[in-house]
PDB file of N, CA and C in Angstrom:
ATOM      1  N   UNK A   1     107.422  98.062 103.963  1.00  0.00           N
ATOM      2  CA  UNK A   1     106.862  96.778 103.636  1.00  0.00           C
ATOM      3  C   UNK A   1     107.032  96.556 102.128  1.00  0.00           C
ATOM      4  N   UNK A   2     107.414  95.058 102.010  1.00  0.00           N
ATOM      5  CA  UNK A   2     107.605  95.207 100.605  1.00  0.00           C
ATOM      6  C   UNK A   2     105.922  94.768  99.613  1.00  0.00           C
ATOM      7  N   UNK A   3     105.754  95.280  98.524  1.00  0.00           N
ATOM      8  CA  UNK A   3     104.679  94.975  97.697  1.00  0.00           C
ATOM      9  C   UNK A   3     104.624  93.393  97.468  1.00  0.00           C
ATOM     10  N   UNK A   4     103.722  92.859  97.094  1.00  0.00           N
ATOM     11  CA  UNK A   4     103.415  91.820  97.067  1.00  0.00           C
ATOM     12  C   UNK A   4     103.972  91.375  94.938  1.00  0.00           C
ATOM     13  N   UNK A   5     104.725  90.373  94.696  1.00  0.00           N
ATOM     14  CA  UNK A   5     104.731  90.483  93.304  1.00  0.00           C
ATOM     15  C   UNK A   5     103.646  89.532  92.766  1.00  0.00           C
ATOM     16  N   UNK A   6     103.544  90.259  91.313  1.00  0.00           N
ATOM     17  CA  UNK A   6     102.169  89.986  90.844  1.00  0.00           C
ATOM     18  C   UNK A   6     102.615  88.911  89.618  1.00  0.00           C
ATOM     19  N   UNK A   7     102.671  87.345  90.045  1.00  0.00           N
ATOM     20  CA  UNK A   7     103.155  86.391  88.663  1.00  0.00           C
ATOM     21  C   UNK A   7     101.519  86.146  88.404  1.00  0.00           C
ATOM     22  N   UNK A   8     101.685  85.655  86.839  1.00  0.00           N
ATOM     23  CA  UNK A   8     100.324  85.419  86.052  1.00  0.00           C
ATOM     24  C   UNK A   8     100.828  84.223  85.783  1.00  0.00           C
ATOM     25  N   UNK A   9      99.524  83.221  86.130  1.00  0.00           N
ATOM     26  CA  UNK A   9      99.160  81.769  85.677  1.00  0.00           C
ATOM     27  C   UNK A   9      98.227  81.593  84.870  1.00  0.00           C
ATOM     28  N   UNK A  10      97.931  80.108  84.290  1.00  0.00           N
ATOM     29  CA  UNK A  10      96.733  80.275  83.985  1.00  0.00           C
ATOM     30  C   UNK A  10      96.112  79.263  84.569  1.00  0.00           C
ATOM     31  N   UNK A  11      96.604  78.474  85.285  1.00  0.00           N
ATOM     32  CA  UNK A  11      95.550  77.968  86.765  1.00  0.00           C
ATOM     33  C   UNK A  11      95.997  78.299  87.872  1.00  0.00           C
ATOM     34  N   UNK A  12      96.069  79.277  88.604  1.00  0.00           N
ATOM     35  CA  UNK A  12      96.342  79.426  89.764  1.00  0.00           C
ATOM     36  C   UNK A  12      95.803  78.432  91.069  1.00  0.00           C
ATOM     37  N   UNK A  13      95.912  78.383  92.000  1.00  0.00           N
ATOM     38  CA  UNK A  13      95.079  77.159  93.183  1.00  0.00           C
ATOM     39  C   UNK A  13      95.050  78.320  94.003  1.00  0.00           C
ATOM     40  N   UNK A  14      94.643  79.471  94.193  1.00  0.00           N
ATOM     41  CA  UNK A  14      94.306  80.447  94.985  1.00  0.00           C
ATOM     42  C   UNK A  14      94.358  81.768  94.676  1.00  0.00           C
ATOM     43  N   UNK A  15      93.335  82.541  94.556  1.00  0.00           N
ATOM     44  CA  UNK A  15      93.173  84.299  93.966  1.00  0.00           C
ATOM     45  C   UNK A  15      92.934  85.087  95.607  1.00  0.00           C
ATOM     46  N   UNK A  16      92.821  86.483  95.259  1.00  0.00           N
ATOM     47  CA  UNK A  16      92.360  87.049  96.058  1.00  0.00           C
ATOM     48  C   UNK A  16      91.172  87.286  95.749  1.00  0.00           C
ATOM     49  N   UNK A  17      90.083  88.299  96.467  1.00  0.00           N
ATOM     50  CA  UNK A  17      89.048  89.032  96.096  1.00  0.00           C
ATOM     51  C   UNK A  17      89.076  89.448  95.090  1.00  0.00           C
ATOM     52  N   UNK A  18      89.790  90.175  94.372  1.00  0.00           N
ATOM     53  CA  UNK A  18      90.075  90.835  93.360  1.00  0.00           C
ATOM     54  C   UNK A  18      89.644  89.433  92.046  1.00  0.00           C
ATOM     55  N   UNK A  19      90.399  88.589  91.959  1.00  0.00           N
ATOM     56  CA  UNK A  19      90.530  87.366  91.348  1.00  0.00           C
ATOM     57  C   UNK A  19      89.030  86.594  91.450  1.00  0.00           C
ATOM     58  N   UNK A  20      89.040  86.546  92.658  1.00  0.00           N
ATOM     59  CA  UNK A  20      87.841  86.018  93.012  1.00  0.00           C
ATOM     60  C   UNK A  20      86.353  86.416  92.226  1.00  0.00           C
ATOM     61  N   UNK A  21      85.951  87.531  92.402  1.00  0.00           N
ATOM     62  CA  UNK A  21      84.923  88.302  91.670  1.00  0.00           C
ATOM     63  C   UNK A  21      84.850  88.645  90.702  1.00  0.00           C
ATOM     64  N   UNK A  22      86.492  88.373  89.544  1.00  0.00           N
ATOM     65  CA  UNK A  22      86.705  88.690  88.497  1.00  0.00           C
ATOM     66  C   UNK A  22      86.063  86.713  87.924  1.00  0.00           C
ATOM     67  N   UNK A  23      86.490  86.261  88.293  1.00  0.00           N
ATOM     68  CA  UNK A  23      86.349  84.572  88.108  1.00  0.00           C
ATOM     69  C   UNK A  23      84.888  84.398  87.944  1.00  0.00           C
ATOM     70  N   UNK A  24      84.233  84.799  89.066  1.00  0.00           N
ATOM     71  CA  UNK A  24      82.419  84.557  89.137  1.00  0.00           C
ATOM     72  C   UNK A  24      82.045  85.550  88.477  1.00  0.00           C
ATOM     73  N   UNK A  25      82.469  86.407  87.840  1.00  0.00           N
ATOM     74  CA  UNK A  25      81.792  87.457  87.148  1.00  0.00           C
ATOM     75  C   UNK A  25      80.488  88.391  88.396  1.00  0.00           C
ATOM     76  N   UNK A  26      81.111  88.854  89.638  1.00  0.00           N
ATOM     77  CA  UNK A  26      80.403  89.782  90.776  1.00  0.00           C
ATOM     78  C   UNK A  26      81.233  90.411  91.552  1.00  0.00           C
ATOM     79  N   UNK A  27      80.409  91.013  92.378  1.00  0.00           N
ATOM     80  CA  UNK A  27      81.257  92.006  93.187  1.00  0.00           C
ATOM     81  C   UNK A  27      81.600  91.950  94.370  1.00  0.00           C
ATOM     82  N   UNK A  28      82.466  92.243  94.744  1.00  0.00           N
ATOM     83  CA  UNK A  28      83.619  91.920  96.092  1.00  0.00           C
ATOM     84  C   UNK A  28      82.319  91.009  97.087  1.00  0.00           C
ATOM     85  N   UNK A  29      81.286  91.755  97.507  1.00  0.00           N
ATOM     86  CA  UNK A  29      80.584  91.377  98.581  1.00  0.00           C
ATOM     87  C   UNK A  29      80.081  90.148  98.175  1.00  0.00           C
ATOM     88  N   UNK A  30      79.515  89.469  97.256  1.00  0.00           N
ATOM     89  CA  UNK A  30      79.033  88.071  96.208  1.00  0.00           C
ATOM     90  C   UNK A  30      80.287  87.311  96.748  1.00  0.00           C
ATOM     91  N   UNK A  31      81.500  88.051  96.366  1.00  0.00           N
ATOM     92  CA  UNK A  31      82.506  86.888  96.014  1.00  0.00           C
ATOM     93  C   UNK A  31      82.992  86.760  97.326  1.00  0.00           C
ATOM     94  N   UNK A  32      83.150  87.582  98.159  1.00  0.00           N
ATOM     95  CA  UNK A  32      83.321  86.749  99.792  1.00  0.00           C
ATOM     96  C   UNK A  32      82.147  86.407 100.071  1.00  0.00           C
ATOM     97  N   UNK A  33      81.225  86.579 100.126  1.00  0.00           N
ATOM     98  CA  UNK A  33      80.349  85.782 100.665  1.00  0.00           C
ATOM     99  C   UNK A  33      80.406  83.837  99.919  1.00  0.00           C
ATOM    100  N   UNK A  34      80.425  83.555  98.931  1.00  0.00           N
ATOM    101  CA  UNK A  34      80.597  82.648  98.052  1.00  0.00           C
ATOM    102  C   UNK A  34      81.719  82.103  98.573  1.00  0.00           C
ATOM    103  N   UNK A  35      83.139  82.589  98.801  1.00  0.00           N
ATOM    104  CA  UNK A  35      84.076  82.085  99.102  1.00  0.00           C
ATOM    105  C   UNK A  35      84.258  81.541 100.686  1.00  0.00           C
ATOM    106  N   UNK A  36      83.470  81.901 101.602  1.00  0.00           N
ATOM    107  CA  UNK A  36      83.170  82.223 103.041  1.00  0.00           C
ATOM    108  C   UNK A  36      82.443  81.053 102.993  1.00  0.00           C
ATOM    109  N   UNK A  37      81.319  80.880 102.141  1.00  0.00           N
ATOM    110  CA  UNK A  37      80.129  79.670 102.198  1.00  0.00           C
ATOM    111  C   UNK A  37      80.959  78.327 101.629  1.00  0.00           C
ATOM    112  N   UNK A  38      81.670  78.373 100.607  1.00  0.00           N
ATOM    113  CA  UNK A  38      82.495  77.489 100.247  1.00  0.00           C
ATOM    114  C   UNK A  38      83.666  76.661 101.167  1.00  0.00           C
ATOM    115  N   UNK A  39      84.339  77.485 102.193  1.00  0.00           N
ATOM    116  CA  UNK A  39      85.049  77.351 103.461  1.00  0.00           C
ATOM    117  C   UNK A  39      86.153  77.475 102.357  1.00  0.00           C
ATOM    118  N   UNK A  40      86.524  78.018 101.486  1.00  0.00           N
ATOM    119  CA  UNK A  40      87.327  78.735 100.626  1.00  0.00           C
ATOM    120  C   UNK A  40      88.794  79.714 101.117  1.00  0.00           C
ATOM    121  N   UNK A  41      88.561  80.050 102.410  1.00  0.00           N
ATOM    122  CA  UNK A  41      88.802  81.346 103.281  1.00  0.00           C
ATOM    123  C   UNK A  41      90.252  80.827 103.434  1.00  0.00           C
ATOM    124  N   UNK A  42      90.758  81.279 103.092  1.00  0.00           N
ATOM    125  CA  UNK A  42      92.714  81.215 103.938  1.00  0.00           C
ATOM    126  C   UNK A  42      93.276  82.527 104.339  1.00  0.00           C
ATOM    127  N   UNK A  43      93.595  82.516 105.323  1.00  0.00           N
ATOM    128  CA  UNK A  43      94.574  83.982 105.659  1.00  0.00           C
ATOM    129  C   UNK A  43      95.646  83.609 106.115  1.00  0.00           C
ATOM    130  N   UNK A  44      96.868  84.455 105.328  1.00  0.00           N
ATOM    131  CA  UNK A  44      98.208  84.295 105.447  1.00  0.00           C
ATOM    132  C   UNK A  44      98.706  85.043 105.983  1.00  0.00           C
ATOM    133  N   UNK A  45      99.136  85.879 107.459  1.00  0.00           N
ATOM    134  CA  UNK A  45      99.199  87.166 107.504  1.00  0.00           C
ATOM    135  C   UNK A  45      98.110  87.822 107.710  1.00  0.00           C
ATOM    136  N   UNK A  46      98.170  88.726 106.495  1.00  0.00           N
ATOM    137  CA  UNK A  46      97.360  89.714 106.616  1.00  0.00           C
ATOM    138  C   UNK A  46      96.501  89.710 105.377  1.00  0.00           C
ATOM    139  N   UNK A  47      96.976  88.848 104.084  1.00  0.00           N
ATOM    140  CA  UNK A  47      96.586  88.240 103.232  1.00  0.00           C
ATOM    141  C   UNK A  47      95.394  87.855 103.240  1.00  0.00           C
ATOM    142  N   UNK A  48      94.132  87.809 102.611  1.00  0.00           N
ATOM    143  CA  UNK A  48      92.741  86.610 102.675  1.00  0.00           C
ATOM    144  C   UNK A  48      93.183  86.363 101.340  1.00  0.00           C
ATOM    145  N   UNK A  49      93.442  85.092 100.787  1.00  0.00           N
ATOM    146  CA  UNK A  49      93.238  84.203  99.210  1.00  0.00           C
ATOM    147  C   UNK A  49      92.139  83.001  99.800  1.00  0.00           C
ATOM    148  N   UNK A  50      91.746  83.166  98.422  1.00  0.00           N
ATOM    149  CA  UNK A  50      90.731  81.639  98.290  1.00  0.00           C
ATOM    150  C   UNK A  50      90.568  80.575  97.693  1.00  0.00           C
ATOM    151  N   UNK A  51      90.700  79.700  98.055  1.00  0.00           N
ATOM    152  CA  UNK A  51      90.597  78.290  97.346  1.00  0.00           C
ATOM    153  C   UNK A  51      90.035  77.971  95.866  1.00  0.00           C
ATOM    154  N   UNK A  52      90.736  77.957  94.896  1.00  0.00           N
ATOM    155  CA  UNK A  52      89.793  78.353  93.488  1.00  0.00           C
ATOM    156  C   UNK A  52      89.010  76.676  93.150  1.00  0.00           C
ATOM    157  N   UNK A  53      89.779  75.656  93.018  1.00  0.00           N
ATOM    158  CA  UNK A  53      88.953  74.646  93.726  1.00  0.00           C
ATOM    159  C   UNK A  53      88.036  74.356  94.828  1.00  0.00           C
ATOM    160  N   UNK A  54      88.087  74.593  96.248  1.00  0.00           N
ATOM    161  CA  UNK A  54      86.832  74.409  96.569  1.00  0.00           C
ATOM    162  C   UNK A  54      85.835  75.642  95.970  1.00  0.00           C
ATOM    163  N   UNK A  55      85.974  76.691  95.433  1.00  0.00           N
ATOM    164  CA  UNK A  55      84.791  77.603  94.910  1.00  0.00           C
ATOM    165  C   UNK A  55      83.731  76.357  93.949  1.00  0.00           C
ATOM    166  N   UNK A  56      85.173  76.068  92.977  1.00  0.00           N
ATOM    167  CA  UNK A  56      84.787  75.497  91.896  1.00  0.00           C
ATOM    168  C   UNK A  56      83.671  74.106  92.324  1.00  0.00           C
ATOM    169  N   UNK A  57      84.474  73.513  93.255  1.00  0.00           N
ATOM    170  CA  UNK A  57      83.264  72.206  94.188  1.00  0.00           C
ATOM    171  C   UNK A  57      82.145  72.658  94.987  1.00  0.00           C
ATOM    172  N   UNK A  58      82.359  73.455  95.102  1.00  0.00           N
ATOM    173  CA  UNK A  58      80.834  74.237  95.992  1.00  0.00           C
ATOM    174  C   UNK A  58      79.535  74.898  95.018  1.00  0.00           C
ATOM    175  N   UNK A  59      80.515  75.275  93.542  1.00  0.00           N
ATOM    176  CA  UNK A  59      79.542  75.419  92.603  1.00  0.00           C
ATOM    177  C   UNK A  59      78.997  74.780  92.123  1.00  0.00           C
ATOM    178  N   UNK A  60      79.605  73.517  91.774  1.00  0.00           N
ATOM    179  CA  UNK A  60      79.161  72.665  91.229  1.00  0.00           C
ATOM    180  C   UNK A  60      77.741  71.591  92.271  1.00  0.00           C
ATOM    181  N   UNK A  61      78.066  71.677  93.697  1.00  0.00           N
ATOM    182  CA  UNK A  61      77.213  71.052  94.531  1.00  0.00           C
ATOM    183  C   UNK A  61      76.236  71.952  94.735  1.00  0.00           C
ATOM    184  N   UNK A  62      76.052  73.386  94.076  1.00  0.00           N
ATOM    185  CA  UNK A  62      74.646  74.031  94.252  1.00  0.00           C
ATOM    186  C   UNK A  62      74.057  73.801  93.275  1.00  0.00           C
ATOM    187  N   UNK A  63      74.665  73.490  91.803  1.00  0.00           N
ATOM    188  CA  UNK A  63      74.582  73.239  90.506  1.00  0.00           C
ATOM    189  C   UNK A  63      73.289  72.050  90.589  1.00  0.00           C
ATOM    190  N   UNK A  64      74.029  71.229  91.305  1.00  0.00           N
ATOM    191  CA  UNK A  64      73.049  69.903  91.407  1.00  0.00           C
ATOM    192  C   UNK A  64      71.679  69.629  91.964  1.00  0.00           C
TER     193      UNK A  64
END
């Protein structure tokens, strides 16, 4: 299987977990859960990435 390559943005429109929990400043379990509540969730494969916009709109609508 080949590795996945790793390009750097500086807005991406989708992270993984990894990305994810690095972004909210928490840990894996916070940041799926957050991303899960957000409907954030995409799986590609075998892949889970998440929507870095809807995070960002779901934060902002708890914000309020």
């Amino acid at each position: 299987m080949n590795k996945t390559k790793e390009r750097k943005t500086s807005q991406p429109i989708t992270v993984d977990i990894e990305g994810l929990s690095s972004m909210l400043s928490c840990g894996h379990a916070t940041a799926r859960k957050i991303g899960e509540q957000a409907e954030a969730k995409n799986v590609i494969g075998r892949r889970v990435l998440y929507s870095v916009e809807r995070v960002k709109k779901y934060l902002l609508y708890l914000a309020e």
